[in-house]
C-alpha atoms as a PDB file:
ATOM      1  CA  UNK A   1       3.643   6.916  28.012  1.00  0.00           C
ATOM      2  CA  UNK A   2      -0.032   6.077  26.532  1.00  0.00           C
ATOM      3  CA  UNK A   3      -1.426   3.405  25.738  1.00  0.00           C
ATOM      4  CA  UNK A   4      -2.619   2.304  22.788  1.00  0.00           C
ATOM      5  CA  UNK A   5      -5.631  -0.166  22.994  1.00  0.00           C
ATOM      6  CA  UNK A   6      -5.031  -3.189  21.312  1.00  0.00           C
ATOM      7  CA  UNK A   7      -8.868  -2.877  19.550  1.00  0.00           C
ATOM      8  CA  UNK A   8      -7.018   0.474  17.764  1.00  0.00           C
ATOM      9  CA  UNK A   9      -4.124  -1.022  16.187  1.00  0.00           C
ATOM     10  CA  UNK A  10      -5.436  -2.155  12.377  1.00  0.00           C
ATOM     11  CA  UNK A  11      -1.953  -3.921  11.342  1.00  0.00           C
ATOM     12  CA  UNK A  12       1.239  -4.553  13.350  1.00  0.00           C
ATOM     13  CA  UNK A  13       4.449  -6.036  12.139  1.00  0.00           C
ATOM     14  CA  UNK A  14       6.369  -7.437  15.112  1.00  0.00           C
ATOM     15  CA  UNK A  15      10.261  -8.661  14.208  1.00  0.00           C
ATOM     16  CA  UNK A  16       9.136  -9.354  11.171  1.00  0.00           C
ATOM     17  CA  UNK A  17      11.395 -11.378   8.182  1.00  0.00           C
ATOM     18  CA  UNK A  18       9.972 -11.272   4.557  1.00  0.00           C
ATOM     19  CA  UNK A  19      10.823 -12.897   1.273  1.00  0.00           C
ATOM     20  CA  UNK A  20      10.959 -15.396  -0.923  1.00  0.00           C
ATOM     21  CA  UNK A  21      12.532 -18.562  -1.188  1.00  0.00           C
ATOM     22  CA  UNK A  22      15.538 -19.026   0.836  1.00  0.00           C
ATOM     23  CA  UNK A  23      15.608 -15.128  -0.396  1.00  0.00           C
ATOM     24  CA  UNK A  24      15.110 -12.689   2.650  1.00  0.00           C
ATOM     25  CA  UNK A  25      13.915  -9.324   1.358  1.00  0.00           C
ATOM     26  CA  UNK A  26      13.405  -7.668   4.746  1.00  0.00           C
ATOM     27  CA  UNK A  27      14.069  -8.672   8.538  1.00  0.00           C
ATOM     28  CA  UNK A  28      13.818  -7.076  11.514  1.00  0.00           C
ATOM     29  CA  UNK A  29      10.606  -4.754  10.844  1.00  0.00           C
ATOM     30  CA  UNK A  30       7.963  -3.680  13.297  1.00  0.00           C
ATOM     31  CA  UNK A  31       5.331  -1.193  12.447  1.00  0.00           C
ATOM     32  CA  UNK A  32       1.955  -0.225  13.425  1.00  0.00           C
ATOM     33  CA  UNK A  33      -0.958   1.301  11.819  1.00  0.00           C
ATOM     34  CA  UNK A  34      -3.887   2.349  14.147  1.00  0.00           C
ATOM     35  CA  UNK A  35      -7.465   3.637  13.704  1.00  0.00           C
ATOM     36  CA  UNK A  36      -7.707   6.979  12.334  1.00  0.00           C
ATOM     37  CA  UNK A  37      -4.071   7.098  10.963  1.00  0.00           C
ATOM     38  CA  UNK A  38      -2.382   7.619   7.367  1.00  0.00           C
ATOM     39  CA  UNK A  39       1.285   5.449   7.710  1.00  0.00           C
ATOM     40  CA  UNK A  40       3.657   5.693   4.806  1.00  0.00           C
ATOM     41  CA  UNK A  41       5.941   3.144   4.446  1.00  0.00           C
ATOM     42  CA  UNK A  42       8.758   4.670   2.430  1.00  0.00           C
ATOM     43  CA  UNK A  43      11.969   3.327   0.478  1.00  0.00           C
ATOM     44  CA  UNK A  44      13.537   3.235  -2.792  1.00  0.00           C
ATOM     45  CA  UNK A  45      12.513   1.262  -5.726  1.00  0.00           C
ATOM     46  CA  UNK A  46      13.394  -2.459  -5.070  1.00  0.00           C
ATOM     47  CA  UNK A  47      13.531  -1.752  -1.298  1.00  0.00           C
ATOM     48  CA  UNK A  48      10.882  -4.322  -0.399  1.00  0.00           C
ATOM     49  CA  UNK A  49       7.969  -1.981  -0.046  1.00  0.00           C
ATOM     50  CA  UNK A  50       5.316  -3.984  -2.019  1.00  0.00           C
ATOM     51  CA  UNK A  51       6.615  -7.323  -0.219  1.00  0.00           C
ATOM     52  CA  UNK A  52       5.118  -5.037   2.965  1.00  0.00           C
ATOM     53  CA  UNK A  53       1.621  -4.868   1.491  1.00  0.00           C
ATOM     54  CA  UNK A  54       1.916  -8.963   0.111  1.00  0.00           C
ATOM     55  CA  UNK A  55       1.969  -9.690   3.583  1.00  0.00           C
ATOM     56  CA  UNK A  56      -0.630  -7.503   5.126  1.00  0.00           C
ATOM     57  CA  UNK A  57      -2.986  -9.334   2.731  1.00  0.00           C
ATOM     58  CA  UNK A  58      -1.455 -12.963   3.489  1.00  0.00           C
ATOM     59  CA  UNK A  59      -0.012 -13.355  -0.287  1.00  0.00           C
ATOM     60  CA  UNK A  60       2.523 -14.340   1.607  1.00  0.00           C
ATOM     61  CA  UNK A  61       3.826 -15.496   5.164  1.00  0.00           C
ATOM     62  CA  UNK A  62       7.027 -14.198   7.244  1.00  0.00           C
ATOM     63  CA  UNK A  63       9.745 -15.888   7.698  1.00  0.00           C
ATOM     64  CA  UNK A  64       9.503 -14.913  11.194  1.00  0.00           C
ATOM     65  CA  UNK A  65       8.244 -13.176  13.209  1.00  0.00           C
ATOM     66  CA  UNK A  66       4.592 -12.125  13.135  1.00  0.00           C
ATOM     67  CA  UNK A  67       2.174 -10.048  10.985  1.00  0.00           C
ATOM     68  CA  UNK A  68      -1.560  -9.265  12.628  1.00  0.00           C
ATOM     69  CA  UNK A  69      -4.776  -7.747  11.044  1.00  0.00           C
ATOM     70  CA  UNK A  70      -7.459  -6.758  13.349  1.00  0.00           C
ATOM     71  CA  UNK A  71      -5.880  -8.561  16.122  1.00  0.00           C
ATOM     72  CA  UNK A  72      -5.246 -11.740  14.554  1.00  0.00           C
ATOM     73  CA  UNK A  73      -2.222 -13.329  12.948  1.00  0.00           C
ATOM     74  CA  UNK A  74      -2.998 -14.091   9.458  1.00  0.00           C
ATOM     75  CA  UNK A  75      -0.247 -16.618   9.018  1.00  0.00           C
ATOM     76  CA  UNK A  76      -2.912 -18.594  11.192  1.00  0.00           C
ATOM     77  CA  UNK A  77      -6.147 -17.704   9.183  1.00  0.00           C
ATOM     78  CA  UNK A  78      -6.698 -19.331   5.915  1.00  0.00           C
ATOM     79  CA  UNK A  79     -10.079 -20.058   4.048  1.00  0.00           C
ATOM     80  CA  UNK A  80     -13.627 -18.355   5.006  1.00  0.00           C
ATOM     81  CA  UNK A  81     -11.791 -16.801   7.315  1.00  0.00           C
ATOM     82  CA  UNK A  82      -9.247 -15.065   5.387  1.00  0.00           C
ATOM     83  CA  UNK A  83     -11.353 -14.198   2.781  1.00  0.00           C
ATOM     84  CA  UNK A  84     -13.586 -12.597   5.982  1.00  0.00           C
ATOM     85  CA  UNK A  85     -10.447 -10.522   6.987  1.00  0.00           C
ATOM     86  CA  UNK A  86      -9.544  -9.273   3.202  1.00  0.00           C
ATOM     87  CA  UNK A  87     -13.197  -8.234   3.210  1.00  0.00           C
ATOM     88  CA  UNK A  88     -12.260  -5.580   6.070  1.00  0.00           C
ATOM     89  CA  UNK A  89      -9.655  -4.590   3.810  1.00  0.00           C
ATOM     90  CA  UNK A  90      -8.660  -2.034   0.882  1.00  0.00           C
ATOM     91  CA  UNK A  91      -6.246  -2.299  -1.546  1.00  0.00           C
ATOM     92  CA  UNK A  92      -5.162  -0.132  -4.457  1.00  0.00           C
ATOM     93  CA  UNK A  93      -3.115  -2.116  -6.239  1.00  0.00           C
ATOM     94  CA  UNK A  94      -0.143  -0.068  -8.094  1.00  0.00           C
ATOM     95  CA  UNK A  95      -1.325  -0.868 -11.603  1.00  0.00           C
ATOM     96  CA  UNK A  96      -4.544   0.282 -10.980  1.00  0.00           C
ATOM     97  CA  UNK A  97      -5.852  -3.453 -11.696  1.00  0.00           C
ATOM     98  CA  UNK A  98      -9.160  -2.771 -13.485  1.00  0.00           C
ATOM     99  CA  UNK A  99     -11.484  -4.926 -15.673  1.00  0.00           C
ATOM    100  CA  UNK A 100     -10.995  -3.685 -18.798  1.00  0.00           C
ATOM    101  CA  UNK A 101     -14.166  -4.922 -20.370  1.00  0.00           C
ATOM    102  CA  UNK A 102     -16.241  -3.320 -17.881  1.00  0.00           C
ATOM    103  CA  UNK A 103     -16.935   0.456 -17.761  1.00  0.00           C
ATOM    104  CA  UNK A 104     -15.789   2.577 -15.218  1.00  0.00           C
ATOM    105  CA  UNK A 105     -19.373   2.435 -13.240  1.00  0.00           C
ATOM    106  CA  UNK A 106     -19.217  -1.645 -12.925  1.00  0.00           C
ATOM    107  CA  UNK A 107     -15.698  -1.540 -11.951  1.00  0.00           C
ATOM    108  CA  UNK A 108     -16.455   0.745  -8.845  1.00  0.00           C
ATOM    109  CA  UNK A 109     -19.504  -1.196  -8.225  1.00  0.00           C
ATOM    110  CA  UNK A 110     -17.602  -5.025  -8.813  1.00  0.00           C
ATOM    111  CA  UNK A 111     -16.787  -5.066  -4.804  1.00  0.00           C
ATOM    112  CA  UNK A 112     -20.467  -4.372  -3.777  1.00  0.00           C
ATOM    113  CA  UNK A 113     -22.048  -7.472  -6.297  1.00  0.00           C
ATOM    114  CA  UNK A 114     -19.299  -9.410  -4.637  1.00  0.00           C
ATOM    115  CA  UNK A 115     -19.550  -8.900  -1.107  1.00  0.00           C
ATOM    116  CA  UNK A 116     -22.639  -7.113  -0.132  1.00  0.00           C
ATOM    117  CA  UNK A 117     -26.724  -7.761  -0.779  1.00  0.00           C
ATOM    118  CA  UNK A 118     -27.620  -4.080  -0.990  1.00  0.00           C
ATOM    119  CA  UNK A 119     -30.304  -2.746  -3.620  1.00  0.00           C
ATOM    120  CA  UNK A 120     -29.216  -1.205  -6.990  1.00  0.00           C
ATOM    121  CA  UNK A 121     -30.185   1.343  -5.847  1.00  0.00           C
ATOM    122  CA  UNK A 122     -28.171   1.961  -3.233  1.00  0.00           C
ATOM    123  CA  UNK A 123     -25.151   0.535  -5.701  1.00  0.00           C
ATOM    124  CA  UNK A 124     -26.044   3.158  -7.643  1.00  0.00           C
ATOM    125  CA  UNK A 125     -26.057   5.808  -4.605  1.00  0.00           C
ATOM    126  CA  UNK A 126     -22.749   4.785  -3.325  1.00  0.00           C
ATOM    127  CA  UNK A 127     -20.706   4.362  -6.963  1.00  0.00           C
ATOM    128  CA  UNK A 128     -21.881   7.386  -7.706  1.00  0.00           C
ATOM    129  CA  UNK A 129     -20.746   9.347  -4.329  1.00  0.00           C
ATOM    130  CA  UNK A 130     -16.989   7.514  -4.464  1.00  0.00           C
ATOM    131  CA  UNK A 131     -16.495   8.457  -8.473  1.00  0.00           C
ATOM    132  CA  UNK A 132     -17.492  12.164  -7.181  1.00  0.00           C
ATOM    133  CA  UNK A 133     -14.999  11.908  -4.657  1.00  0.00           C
ATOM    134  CA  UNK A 134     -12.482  11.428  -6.946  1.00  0.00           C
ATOM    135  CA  UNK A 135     -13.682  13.924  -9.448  1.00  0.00           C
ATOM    136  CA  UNK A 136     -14.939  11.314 -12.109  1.00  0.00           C
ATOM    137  CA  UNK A 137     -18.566  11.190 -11.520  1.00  0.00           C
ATOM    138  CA  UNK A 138     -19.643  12.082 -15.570  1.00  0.00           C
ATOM    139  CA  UNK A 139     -16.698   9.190 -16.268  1.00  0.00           C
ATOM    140  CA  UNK A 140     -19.275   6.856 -14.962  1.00  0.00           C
ATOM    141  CA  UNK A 141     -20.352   5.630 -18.339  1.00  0.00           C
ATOM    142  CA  UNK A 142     -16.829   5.095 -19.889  1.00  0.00           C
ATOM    143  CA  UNK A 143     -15.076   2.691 -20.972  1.00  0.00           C
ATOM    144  CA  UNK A 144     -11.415   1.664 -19.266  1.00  0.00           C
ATOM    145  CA  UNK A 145     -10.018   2.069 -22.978  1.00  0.00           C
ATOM    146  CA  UNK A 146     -11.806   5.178 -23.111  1.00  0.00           C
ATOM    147  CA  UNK A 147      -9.845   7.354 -20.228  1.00  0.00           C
ATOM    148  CA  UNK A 148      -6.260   8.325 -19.422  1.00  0.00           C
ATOM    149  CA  UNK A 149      -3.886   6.412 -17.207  1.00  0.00           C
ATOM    150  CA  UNK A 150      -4.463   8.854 -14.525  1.00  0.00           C
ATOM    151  CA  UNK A 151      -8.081   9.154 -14.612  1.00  0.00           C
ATOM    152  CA  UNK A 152      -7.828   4.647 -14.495  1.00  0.00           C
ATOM    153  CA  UNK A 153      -5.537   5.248 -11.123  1.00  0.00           C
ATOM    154  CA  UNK A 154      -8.791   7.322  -9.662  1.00  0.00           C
ATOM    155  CA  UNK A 155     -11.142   4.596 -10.556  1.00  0.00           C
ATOM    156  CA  UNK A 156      -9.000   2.281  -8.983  1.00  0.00           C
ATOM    157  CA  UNK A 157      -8.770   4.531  -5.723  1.00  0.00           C
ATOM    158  CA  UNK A 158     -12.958   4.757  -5.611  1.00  0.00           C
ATOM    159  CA  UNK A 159     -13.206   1.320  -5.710  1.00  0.00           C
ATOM    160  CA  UNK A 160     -10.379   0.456  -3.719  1.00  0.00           C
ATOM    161  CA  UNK A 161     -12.896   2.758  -0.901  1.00  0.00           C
ATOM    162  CA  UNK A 162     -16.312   1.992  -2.102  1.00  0.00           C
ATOM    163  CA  UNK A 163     -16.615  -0.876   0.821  1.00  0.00           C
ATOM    164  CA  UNK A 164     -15.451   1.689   3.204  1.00  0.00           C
ATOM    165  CA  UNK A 165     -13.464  -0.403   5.108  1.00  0.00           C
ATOM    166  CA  UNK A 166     -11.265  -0.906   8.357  1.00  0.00           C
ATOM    167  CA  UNK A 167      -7.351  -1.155   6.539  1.00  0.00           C
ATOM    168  CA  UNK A 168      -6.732   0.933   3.446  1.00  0.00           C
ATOM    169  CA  UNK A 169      -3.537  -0.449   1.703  1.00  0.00           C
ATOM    170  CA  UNK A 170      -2.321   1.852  -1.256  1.00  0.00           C
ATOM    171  CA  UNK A 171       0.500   1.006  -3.284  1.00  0.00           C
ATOM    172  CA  UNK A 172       2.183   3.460  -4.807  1.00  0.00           C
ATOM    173  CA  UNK A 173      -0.867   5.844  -5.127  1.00  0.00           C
ATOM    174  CA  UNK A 174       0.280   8.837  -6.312  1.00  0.00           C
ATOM    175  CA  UNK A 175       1.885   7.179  -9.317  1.00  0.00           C
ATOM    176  CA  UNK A 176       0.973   8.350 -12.735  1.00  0.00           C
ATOM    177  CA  UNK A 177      -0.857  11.426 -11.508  1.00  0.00           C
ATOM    178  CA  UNK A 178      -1.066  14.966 -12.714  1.00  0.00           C
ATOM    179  CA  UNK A 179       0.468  17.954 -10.309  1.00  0.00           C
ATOM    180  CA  UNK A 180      -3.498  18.570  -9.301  1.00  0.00           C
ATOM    181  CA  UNK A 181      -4.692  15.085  -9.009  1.00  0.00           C
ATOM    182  CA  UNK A 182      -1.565  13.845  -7.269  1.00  0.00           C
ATOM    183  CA  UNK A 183      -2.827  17.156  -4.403  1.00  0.00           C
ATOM    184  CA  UNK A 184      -6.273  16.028  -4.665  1.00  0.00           C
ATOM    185  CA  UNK A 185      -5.408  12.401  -4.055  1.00  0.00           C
ATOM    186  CA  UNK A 186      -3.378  12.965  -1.019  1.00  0.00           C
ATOM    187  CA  UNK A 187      -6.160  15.076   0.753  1.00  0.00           C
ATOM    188  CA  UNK A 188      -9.004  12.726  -0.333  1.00  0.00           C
ATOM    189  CA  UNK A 189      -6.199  10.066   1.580  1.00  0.00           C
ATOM    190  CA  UNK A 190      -6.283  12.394   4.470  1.00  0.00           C
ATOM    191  CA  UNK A 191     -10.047  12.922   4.934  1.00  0.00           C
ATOM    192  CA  UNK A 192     -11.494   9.511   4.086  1.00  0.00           C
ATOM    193  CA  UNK A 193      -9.113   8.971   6.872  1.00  0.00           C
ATOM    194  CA  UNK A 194     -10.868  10.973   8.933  1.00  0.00           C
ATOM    195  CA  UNK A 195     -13.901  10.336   7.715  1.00  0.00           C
ATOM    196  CA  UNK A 196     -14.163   6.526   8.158  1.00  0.00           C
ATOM    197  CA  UNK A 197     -11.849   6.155  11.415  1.00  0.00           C
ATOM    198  CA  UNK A 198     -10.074   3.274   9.246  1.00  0.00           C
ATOM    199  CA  UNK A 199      -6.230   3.067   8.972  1.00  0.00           C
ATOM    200  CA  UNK A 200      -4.465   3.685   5.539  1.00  0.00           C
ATOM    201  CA  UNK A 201      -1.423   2.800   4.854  1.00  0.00           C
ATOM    202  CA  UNK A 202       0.783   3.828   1.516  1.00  0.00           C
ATOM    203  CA  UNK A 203       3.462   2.185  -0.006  1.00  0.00           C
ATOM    204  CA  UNK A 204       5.444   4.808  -1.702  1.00  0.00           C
ATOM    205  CA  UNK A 205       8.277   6.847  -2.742  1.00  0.00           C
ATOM    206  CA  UNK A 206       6.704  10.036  -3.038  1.00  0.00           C
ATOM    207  CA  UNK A 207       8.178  12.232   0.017  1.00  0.00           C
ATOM    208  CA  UNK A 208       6.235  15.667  -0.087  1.00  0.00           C
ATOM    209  CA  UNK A 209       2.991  14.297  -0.853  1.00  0.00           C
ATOM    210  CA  UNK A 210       3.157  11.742   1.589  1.00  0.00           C
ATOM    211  CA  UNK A 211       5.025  13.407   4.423  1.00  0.00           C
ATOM    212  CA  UNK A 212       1.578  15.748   4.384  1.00  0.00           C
ATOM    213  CA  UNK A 213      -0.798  13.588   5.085  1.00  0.00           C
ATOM    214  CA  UNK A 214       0.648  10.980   7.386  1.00  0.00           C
ATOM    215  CA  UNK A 215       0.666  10.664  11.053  1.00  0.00           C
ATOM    216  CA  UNK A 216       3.685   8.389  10.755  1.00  0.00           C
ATOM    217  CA  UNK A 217       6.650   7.121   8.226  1.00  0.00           C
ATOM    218  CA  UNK A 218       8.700   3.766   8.077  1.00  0.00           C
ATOM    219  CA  UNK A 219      11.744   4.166   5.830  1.00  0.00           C
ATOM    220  CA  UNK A 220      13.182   0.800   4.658  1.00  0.00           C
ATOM    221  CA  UNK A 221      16.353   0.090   2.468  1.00  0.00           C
ATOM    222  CA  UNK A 222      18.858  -2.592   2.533  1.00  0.00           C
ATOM    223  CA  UNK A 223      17.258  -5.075   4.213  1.00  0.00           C
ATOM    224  CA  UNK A 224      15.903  -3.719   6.833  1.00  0.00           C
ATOM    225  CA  UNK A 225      14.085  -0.894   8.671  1.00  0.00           C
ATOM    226  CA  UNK A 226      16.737   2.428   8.633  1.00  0.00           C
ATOM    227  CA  UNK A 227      13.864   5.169  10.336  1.00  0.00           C
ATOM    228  CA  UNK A 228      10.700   5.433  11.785  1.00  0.00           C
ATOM    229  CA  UNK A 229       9.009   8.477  13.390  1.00  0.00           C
ATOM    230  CA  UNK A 230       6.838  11.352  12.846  1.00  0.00           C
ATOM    231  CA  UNK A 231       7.631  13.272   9.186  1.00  0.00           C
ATOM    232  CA  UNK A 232       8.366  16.426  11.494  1.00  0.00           C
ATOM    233  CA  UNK A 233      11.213  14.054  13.222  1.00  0.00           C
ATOM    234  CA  UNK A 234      12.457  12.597   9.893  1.00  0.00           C
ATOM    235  CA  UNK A 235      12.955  16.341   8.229  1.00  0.00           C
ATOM    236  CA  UNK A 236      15.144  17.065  10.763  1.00  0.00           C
ATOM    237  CA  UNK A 237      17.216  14.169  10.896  1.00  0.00           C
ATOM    238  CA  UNK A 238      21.073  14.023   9.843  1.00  0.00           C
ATOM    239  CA  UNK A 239      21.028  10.089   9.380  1.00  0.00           C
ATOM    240  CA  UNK A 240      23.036   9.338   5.939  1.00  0.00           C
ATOM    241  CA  UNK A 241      20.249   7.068   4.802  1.00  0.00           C
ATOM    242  CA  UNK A 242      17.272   9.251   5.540  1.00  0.00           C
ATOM    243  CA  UNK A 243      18.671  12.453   4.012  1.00  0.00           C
ATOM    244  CA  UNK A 244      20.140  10.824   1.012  1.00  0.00           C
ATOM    245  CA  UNK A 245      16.502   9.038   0.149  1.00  0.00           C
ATOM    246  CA  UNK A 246      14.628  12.576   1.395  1.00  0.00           C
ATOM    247  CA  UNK A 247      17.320  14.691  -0.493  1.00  0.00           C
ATOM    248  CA  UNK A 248      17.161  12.300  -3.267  1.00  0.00           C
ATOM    249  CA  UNK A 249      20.898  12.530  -3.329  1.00  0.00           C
ATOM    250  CA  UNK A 250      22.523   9.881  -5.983  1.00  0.00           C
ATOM    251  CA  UNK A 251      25.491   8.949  -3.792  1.00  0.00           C
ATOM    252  CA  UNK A 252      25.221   7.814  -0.360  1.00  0.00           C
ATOM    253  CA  UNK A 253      24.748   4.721   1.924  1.00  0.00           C
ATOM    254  CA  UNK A 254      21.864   3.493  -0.339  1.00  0.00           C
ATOM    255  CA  UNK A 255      22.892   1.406  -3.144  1.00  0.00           C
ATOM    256  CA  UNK A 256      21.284   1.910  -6.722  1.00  0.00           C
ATOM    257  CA  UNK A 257      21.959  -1.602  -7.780  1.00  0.00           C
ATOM    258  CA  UNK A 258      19.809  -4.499  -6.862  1.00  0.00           C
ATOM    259  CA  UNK A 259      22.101  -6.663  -4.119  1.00  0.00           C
ATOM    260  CA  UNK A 260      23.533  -9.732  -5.608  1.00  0.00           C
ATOM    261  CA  UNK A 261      21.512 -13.410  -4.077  1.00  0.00           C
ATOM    262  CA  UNK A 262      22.141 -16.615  -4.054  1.00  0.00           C
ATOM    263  CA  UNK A 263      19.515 -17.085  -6.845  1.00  0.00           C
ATOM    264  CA  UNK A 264      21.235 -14.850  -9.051  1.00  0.00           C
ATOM    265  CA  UNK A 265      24.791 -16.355  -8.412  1.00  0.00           C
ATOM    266  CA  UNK A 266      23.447 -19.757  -9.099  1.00  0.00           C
ATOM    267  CA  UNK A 267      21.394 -18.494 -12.366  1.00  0.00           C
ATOM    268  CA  UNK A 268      24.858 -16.993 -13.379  1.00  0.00           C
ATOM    269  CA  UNK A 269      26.634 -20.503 -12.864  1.00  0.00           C
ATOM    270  CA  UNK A 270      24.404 -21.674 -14.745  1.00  0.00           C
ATOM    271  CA  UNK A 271      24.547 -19.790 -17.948  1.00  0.00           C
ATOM    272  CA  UNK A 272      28.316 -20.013 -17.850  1.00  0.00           C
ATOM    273  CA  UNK A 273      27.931 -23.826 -18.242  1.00  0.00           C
ATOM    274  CA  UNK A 274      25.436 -23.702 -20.850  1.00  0.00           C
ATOM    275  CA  UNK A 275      27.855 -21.399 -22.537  1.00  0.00           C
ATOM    276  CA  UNK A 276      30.853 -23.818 -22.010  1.00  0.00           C
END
């Protein structure tokens, strides 16, 4: 077996509980993400996926269990120094997140006034190169009102890139996006990949597209991790949950409905004696 230096893996999950509350959303997951790899971590809607990224950025902390960035565990960072370790970090955020009263130039460029002393020039240089990456170079000038959904989820994706950093996080990426720019998108994942030696990681649902591009897929559903391996290994897996989530079958081991918590029961007790 190889192995991996530690200096390589970007983000590792190691027994890791997540949720909220006395809620747990997720227990038992371990993944890594290493330099120079696309990851997709992969389950339905309501599956805990975006709970994942919340705690690669320290929104919040497991339960147990521990979650590490660049070799540290970030339920032990907290100030400077976590602001330090976002720095190193990317993050498309799956409603694009933009400042609507800035145009699509200053939106880009927002991350390089905040966190770097380079010349407007070189703003300039480098806005300019990311908005061509993702085909919206002459888009420079508009508004956020003045362009489509899709063309706002590019945006997002440039500046979500511009500090070309170590960690990549994208949630939900290809959301929103036209048969060609949903293509587009997952090669431009693939190369600036490639490109910058950092590690991306996407939080989706979107099987083709994503089984493409990445080195390595985490399925989770009810609680828990249900598969991990390569997406050559996963397409050829019989395991009810995988093919029923890759088949996108509507009856099977995953449940459509949103599992019943002790929050909800006690919300529910509570409206029956309001109603009493």
């Amino acid at each position: 077996m190889t192995t991996v230096p530690s200096s390589d893996i970007i983000l590792q999950f190691s027994d890791v509980a997540l949720g909220y509350g006395d809620f747990t959303v997720l227990s038992g997951i371990s993944i890594e993400a290493r330099k120079g790899q696309v990851v997709a971590l992969m389950g339905g809607s309501g599956s805990g996926k975006t709970t994942l990224l919340r705690a690669a950025t320290a929104q919040i902390i497991a339960q147990r269990g521990r979650v590490s960035a660049f070799g540290k565990d970030i339920s032990q960072v907290s100030g400077e120094a976590l602001r330090q370790l976002r720095q190193r970090m990317g993050v498309l955020f799956q409603q694009g997140a933009l400042f609507t009263d800035l145009n699509v130039f200053e939106n880009v460029a927002f991350p390089l006034r905040e966190h770097t002393r380079i010349s407007e020039a070189q703003i300039q240089e480098r806005v300019l190169e990311k908005l061509d990456a993702v085909g919206l170079k002459a888009a420079a000038h508009l508004r956020i009102s003045e362009i489509s959904g899709g063309m706002a989820r590019r945006v997002a994706l440039a500046r979500a890139i511009v500090l070309e950093p170590e960690l990549i996080l994208y949630d939900e990426p290809f959301a929103g996006l036209d048969p060609i720019s949903l293509g587009i998108t997952a090669r431009l994942i693939r190369s600036l990949t490639d490109k910058l030696g950092c590690a991306s990681v996407l939080i989706t649902h979107d099987v083709k597209e994503s089984f493409a591009i990445a080195d390595q897929v985490y399925m989770v559903g009810q609680g828990k991790m249900i598969a991990a391996g390569t997406p050559a290994s996963l397409s050829e897996t019989q395991d009810p949950f995988v093919r029923q989530f890759l088949d996108g079958q509507p009856d099977g081991p995953i449940a459509f409905h949103y599992p019943v918590t002790p929050a909800f029961s006690q919300w529910l007790e509570n409206r029956k004696g309001r109603r009493s």
